[in-house]
Protein backbone atom coordinates (compact mmCIF):
# COMPACT_ATOMS: atom_id res chain seq x y z
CA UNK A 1 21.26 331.35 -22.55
CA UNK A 2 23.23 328.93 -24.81
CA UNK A 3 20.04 327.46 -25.87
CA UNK A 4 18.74 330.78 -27.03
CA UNK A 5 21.82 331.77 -28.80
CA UNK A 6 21.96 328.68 -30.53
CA UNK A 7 18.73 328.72 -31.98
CA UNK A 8 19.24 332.39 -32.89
CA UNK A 9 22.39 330.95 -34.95
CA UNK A 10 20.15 328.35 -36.71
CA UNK A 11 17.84 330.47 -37.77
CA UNK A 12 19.98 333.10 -39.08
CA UNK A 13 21.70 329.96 -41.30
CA UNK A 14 18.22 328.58 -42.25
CA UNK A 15 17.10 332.57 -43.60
CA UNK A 16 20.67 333.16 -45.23
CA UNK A 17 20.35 329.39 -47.06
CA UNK A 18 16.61 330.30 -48.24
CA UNK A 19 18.10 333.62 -49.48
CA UNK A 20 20.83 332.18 -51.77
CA UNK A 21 18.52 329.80 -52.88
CA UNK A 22 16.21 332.19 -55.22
CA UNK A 23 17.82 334.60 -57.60
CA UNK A 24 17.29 336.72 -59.57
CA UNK A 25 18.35 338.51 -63.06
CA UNK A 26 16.86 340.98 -65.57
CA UNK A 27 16.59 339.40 -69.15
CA UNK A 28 14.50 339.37 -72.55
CA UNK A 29 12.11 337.04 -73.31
CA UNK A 30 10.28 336.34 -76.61
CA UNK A 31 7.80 333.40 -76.47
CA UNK A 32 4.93 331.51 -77.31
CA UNK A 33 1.71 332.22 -75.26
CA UNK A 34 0.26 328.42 -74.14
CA UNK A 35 -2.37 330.83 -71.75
CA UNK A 36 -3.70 333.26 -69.94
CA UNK A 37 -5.15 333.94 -66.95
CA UNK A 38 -6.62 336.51 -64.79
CA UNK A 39 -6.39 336.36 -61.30
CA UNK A 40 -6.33 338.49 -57.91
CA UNK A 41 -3.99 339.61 -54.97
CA UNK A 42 -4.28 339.07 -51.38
CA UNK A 43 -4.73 342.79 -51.65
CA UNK A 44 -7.62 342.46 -54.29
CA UNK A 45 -5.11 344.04 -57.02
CA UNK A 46 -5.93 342.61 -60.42
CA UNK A 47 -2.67 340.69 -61.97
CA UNK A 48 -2.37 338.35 -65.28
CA UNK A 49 -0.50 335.13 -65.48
CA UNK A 50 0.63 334.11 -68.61
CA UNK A 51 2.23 330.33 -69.24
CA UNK A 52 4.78 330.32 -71.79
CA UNK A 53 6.25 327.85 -73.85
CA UNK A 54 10.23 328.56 -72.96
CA UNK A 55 13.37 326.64 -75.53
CA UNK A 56 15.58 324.40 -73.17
CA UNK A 57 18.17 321.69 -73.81
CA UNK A 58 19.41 319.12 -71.13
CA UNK A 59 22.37 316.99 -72.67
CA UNK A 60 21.88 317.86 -75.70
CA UNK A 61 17.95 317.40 -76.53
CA UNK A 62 15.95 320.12 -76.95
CA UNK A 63 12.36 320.50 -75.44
CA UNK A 64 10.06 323.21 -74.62
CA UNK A 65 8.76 323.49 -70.63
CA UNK A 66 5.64 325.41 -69.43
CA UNK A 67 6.63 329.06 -67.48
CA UNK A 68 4.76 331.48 -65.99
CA UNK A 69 5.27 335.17 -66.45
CA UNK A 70 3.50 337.37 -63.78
CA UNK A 71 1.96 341.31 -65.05
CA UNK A 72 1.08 343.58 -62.27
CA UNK A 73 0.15 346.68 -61.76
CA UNK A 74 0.39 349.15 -65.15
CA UNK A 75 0.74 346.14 -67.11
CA UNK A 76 -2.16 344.19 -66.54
CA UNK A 77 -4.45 346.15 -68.92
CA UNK A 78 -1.88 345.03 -71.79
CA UNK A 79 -1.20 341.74 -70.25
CA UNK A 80 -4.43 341.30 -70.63
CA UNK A 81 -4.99 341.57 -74.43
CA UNK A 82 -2.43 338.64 -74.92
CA UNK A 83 -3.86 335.62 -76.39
CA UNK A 84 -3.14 331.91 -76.24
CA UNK A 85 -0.20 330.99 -80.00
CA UNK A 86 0.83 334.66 -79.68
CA UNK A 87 4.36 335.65 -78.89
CA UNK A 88 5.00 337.58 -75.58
CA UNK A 89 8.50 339.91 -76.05
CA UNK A 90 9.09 341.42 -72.74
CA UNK A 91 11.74 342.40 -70.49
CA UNK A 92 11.46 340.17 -67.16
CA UNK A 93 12.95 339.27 -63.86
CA UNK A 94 14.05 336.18 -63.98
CA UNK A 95 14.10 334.50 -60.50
CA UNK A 96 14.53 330.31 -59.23
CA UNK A 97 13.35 329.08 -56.86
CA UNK A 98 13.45 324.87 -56.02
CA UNK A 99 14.75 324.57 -59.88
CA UNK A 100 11.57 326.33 -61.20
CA UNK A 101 11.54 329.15 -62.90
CA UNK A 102 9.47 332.00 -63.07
CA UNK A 103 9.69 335.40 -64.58
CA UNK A 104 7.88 338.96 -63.29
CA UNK A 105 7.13 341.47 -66.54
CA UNK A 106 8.80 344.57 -66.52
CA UNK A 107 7.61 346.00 -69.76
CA UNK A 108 5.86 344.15 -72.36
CA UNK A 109 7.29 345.30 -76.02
CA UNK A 110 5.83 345.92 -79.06
């Protein structure tokens, strides 16, 4: 019995550490398109990754580091149309995960 409430402890600490290790936060983006790419669900639902060329500095230098940005659903057709030196404005979800980043399109603007 101590055994099994034990392990029940772990692994509630194990899922509430995975949890507070990816976040995520609504923002703007506006950045250069380095690709795009077409691609599938496990559900067969069409969906467009697009790599972006995202502005960081670390001590001081300034650099630019490769992101993907994830359309799904309504936004694929216009996802779709984007094309590699372009600049993607969107509103995203921003969300880390291992010190990567990632962002999910919300809307795509104008």
């Amino acid at each position: 019995m101590k055994k099994i409430i034990a392990t029940a402890l772990i692994a509630a600490n194990l899922i509430a550490f995975v949890v507070s290790i990816a976040t995520a936060s609504d923002s703007l983006i506006q950045a250069q398109v380095v690709s795009v790419h077409e691609s599938v669900t496990k559900n067969s639902q069409p969906y467009i990754r697009i790599i972006i060329n995202e502005r960081r500095t670390l001590n001081g230098v300034e650099y630019t580091a490769p992101v993907p940005a994830i359309a799904f659903g309504h936004l694929v057709p216009k996802a779709k149309t984007m094309k590699p030196g372009t600049t993607l404005k969107a509103i995203v979800t921003k969300s880390t995960l291992n010190g990567k980043t990632s962002y999910v399109i919300n809307a795509i603007l104008e």
